[in-house]
C-alpha atoms as a PDB file:
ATOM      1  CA  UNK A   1     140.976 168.730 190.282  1.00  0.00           C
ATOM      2  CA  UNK A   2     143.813 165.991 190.499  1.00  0.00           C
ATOM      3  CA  UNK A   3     142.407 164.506 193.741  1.00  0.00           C
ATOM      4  CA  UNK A   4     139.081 163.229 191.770  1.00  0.00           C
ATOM      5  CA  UNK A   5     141.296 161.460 189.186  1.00  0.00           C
ATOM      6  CA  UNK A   6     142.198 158.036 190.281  1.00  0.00           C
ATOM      7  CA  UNK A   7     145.689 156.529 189.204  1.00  0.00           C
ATOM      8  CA  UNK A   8     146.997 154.631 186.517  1.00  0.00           C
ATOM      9  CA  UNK A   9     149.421 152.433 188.869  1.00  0.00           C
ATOM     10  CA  UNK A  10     146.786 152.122 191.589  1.00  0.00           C
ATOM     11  CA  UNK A  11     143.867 150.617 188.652  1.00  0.00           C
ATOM     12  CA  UNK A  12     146.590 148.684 187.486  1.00  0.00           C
ATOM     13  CA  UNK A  13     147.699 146.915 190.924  1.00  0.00           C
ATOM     14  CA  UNK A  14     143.794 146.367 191.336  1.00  0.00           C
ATOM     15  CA  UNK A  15     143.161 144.822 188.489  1.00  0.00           C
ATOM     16  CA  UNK A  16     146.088 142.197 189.091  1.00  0.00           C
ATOM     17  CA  UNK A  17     145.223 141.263 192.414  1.00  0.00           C
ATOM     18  CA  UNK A  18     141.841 140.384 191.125  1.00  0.00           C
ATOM     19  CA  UNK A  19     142.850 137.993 188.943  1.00  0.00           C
ATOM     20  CA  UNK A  20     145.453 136.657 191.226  1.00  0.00           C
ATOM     21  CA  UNK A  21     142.070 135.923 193.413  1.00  0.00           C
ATOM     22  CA  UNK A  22     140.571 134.624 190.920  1.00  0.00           C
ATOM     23  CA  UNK A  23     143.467 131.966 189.839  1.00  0.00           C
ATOM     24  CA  UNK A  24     143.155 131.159 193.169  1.00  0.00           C
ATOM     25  CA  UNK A  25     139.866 129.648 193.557  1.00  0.00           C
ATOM     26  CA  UNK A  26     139.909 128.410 190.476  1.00  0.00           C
ATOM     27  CA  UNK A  27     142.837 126.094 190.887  1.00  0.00           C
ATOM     28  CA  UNK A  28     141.375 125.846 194.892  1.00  0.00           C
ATOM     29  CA  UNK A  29     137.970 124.306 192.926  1.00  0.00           C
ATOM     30  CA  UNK A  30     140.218 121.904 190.737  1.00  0.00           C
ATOM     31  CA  UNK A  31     142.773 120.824 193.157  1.00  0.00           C
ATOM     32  CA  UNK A  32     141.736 117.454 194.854  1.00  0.00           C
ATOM     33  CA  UNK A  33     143.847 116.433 198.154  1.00  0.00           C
ATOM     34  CA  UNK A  34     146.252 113.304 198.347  1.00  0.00           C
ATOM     35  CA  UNK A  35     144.619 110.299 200.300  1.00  0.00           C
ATOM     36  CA  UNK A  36     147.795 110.157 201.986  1.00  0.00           C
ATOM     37  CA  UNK A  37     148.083 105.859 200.523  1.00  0.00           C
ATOM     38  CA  UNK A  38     147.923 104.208 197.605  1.00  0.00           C
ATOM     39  CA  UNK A  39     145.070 103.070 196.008  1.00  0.00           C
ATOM     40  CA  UNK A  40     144.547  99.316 196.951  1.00  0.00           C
ATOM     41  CA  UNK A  41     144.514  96.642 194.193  1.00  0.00           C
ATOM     42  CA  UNK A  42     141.049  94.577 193.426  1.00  0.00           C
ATOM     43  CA  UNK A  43     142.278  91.786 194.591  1.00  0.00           C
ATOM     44  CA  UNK A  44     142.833  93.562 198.045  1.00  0.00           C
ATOM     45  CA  UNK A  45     139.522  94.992 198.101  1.00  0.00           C
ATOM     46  CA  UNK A  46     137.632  91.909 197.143  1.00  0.00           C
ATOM     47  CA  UNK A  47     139.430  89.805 200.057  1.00  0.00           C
ATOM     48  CA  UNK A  48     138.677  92.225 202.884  1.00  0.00           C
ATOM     49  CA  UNK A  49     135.053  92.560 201.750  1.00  0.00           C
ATOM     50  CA  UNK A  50     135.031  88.879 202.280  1.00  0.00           C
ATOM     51  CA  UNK A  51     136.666  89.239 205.629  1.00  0.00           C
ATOM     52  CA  UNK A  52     140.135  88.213 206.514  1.00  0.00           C
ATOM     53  CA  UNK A  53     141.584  85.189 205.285  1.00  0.00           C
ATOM     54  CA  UNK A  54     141.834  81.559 207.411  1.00  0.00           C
ATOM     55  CA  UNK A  55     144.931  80.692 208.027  1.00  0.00           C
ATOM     56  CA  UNK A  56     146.309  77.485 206.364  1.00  0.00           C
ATOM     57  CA  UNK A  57     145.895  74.193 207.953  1.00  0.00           C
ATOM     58  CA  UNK A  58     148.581  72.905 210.005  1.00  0.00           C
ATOM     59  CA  UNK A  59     147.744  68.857 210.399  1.00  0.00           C
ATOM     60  CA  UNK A  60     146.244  66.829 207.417  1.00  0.00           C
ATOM     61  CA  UNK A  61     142.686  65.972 209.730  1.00  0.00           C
ATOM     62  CA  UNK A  62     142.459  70.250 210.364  1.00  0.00           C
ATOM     63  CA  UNK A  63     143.032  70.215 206.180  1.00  0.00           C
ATOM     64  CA  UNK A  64     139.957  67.655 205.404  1.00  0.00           C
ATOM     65  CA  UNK A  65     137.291  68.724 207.523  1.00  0.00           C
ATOM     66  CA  UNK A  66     138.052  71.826 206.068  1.00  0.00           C
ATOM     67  CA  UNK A  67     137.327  70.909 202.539  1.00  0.00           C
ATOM     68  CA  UNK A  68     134.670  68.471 204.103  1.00  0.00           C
ATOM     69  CA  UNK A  69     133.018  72.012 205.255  1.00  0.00           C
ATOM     70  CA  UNK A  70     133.890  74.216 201.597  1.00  0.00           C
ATOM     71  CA  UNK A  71     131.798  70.759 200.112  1.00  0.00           C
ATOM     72  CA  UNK A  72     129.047  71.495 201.769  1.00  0.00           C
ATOM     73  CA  UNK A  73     128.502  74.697 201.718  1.00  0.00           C
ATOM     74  CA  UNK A  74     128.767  74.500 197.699  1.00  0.00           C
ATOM     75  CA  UNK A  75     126.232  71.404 197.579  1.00  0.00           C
ATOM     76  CA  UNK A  76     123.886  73.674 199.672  1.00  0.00           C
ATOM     77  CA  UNK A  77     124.150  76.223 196.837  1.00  0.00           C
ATOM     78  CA  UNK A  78     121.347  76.137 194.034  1.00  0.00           C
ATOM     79  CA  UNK A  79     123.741  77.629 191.680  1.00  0.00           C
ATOM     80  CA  UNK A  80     126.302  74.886 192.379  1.00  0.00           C
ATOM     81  CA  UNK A  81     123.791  71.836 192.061  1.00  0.00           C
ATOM     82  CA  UNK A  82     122.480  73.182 189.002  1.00  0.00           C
ATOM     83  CA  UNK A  83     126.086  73.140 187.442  1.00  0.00           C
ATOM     84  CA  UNK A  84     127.050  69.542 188.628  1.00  0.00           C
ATOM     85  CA  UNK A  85     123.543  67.914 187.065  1.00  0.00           C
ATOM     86  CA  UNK A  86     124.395  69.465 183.504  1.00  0.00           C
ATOM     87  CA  UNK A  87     128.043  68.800 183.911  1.00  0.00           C
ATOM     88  CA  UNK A  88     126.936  65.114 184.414  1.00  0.00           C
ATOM     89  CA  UNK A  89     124.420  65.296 181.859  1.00  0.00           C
ATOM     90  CA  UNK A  90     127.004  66.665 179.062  1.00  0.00           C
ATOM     91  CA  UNK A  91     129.539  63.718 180.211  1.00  0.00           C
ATOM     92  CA  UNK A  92     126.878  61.149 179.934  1.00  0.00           C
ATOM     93  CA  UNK A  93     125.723  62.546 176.353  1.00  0.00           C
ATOM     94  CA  UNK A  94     129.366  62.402 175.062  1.00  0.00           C
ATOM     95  CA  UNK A  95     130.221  59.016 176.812  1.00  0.00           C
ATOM     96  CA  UNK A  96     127.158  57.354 174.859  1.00  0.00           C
ATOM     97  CA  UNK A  97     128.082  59.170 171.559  1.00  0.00           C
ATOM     98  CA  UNK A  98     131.628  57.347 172.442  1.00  0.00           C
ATOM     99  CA  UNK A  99     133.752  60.384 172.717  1.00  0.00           C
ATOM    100  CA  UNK A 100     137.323  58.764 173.820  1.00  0.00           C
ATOM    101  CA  UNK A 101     137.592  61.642 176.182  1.00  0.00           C
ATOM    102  CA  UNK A 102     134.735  60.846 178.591  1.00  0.00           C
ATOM    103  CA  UNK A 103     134.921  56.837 177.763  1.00  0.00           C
ATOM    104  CA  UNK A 104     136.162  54.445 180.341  1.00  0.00           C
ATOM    105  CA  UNK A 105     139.610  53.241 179.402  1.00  0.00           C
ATOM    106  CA  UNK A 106     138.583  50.129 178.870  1.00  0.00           C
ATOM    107  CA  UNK A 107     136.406  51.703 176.005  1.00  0.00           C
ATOM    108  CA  UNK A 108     138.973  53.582 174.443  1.00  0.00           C
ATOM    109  CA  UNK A 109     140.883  54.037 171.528  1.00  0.00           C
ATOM    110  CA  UNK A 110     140.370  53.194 167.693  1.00  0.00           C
ATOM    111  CA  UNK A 111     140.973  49.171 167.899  1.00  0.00           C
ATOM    112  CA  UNK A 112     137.766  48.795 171.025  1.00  0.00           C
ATOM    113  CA  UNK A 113     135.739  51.136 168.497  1.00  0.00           C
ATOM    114  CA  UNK A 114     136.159  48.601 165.805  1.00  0.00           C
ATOM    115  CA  UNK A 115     135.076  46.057 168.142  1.00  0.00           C
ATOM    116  CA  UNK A 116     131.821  47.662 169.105  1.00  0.00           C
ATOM    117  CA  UNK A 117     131.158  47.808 165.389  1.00  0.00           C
ATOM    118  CA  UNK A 118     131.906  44.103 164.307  1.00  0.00           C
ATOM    119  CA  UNK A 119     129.644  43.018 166.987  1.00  0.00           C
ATOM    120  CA  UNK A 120     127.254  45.871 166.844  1.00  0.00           C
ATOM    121  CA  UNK A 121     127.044  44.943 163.271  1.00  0.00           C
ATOM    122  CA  UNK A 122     125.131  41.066 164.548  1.00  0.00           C
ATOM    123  CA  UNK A 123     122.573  39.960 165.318  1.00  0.00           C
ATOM    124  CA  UNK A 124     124.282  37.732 168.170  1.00  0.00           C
ATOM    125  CA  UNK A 125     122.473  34.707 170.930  1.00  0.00           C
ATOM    126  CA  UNK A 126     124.524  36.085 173.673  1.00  0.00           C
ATOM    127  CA  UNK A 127     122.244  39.460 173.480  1.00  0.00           C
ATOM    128  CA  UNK A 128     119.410  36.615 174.888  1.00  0.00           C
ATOM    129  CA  UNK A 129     122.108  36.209 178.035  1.00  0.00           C
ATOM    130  CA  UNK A 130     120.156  38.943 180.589  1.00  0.00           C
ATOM    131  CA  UNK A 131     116.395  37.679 179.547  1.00  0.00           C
ATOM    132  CA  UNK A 132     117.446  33.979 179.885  1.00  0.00           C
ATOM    133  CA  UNK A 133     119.178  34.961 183.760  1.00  0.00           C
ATOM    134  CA  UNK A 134     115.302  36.299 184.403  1.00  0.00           C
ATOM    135  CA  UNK A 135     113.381  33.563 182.748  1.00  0.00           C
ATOM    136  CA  UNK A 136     115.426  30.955 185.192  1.00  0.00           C
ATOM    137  CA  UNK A 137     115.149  32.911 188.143  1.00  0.00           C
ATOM    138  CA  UNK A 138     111.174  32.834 187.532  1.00  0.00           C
ATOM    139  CA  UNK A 139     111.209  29.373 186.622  1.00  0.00           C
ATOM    140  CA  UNK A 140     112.681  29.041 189.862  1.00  0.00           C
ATOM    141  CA  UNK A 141     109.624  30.673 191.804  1.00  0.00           C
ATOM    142  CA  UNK A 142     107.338  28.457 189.870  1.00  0.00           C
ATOM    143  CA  UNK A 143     105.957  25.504 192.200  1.00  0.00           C
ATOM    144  CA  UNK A 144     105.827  23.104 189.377  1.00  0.00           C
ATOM    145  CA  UNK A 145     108.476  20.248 188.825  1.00  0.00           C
ATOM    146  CA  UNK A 146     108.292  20.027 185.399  1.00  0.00           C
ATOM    147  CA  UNK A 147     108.090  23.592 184.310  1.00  0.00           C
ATOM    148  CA  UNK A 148     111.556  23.773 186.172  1.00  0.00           C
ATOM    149  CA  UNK A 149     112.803  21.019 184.515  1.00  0.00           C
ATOM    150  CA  UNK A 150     112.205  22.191 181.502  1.00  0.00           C
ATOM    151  CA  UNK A 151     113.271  25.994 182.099  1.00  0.00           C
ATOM    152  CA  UNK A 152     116.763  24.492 183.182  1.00  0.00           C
ATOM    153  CA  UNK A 153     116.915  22.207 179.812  1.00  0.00           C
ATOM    154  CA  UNK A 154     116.176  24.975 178.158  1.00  0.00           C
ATOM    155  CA  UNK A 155     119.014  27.953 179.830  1.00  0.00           C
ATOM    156  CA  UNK A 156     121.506  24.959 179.587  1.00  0.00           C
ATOM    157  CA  UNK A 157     121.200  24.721 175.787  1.00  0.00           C
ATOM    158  CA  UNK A 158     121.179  27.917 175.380  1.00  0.00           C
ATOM    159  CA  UNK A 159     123.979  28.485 177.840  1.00  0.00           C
ATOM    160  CA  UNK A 160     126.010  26.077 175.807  1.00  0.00           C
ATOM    161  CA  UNK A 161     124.986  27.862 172.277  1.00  0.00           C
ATOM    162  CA  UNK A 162     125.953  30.810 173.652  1.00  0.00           C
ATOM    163  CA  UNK A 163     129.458  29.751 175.104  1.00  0.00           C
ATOM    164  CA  UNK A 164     130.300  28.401 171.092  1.00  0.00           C
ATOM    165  CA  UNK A 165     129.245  31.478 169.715  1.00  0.00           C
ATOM    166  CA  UNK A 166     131.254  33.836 171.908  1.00  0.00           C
ATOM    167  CA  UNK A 167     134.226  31.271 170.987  1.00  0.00           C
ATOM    168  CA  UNK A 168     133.733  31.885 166.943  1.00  0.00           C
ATOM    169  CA  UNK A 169     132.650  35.155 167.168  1.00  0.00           C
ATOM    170  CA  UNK A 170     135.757  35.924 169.545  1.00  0.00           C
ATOM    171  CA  UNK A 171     138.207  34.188 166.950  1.00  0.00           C
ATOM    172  CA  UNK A 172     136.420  35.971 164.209  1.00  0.00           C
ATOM    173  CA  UNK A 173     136.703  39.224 165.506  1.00  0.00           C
ATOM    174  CA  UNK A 174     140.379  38.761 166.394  1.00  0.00           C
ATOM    175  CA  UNK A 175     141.445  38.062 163.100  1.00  0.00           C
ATOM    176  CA  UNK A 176     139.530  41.352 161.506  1.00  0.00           C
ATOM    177  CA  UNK A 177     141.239  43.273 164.373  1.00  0.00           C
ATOM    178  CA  UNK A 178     144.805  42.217 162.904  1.00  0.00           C
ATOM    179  CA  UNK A 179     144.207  42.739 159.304  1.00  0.00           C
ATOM    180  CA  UNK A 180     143.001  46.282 160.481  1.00  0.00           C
ATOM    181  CA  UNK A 181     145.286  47.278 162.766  1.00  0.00           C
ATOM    182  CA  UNK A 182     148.155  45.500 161.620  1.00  0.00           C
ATOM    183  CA  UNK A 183     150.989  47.285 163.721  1.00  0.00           C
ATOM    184  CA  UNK A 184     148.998  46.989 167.138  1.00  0.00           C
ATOM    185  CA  UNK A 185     149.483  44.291 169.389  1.00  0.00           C
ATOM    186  CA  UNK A 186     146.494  42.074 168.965  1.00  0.00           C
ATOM    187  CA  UNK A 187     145.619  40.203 172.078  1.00  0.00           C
ATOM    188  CA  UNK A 188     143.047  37.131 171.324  1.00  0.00           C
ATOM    189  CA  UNK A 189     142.169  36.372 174.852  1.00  0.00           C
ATOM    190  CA  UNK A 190     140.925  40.281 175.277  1.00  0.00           C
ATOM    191  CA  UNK A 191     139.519  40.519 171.744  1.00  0.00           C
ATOM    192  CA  UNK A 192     137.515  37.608 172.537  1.00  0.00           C
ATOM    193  CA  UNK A 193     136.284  38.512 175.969  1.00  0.00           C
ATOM    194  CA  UNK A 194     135.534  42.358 175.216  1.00  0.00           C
ATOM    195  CA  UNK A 195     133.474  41.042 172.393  1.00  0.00           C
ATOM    196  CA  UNK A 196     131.590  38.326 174.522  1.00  0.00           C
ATOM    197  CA  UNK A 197     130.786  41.011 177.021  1.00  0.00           C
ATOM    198  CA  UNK A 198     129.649  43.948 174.545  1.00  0.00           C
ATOM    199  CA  UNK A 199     127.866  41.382 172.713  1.00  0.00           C
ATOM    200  CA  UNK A 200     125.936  39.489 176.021  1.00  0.00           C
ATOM    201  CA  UNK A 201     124.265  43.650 176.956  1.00  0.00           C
ATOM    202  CA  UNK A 202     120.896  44.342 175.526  1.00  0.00           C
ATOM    203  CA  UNK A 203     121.538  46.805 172.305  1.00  0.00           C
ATOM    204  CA  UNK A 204     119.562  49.232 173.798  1.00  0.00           C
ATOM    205  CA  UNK A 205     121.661  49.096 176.835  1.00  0.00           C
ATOM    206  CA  UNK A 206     125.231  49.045 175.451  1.00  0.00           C
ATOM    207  CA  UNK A 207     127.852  51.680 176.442  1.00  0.00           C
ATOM    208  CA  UNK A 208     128.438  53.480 174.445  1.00  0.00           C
ATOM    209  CA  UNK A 209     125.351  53.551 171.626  1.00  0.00           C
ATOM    210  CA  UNK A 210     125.953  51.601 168.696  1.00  0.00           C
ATOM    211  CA  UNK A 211     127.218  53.264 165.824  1.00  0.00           C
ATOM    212  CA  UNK A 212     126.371  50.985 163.204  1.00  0.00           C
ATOM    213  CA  UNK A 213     123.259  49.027 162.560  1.00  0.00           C
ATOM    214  CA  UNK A 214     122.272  44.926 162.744  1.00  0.00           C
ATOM    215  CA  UNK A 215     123.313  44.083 159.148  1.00  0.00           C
ATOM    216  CA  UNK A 216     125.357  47.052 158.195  1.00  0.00           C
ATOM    217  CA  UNK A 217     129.005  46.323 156.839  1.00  0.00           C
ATOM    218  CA  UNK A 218     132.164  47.035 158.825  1.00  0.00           C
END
């Protein structure tokens, strides 16, 4: 009976609209919506996480007690104070090695290097100059006449040695510094009185460390 039999064109216009369904959903499942904006930059999101931004100052007082305040909330910060002690530690490691970056500029340069040596290189009187200021100012506390007397006699030989040798060695030193650095200009006056003060510090005290040893050759 014809009735019972179903049709070719009717199966076929079922079986396309069930995969027109199914197309459907599946592009419905993989289709994600426009936000409608763009997507904001880092830099965006970071600075209104932090909250809006100040606005700038307008008078130079408004402009210092702000970075009065940004100082110290950073010195309140572990982090922060951690940082500056081994950024002060690292300068003072490389200024005692004599690193011409982190010297003082009275320190630098090849010619005040040279110095350092020649009178590193010495055993010199004027390295007596800081134990002889403390012996007089305990001679001074002593109540005895001639122990005072004596002290002074004493400093005020020394004090005189110590003036002739910073003289000679000054001269000295001068000269060397022209035959080695024959196209600087040479000054004898601060030759002499760089080497009279490097020379007056206690080794163990001089800025930077000495490079050379008492008796080694420049």
């Amino acid at each position: 009976m014809r009735f019972l039999r179903r049709s070719t064109t009717d199966t076929a216009t079922t079986d396309t609209e069930t995969l027109d369904n199914e197309a459907v959903e599946v592009q419905a499942k993989a289709y994600t919506p426009g936000k409608g904006k763009a997507t904001p930059k880092r830099r965006e999101a970071e600075a209104k996480r932090r909250g809006p931004v100040a606005p700038p100052p307008t008078t130079m007082r408004e402009a210092m007690k702000r970075n009065k305040e940004l100082r110290k909330s950073a010195k309140s910060d572990p982090e922060y104070k951690a940082k500056q002690r081994n950024a002060a530690k690292e300068r003072r490691e490389k200024m005692m090695a004599g690193d011409d970056k982190y010297l003082l500029p009275r320190d630098r340069g090849p010619v005040k290097a040279y110095i350092r040596d020649l009178v590193d290189s010495r055993r010199n009187l004027l390295g007596l100059f800081m134990p002889l200021a403390i012996l007089v100012f305990v001679a001074l506390l002593v109540p005895y006449p001639d122990v005072q007397r004596y002290a002074t006699l004493l400093c005020t030989v020394m004090l005189l040695g110590m003036i002739v040798e910073g003289v000679l060695s000054g001269r000295r030193i001068a000269k060397m510094v022209r035959l080695k650095f024959p196209n600087e200009v040479v000054k004898g006056t601060s030759v002499g009185w760089y080497s009279f003060i490097r020379a007056s510090q206690i080794r163990k005290l001089r800025v930077p460390k000495p490079r050379v040893k008492a008796g080694d050759k420049v």
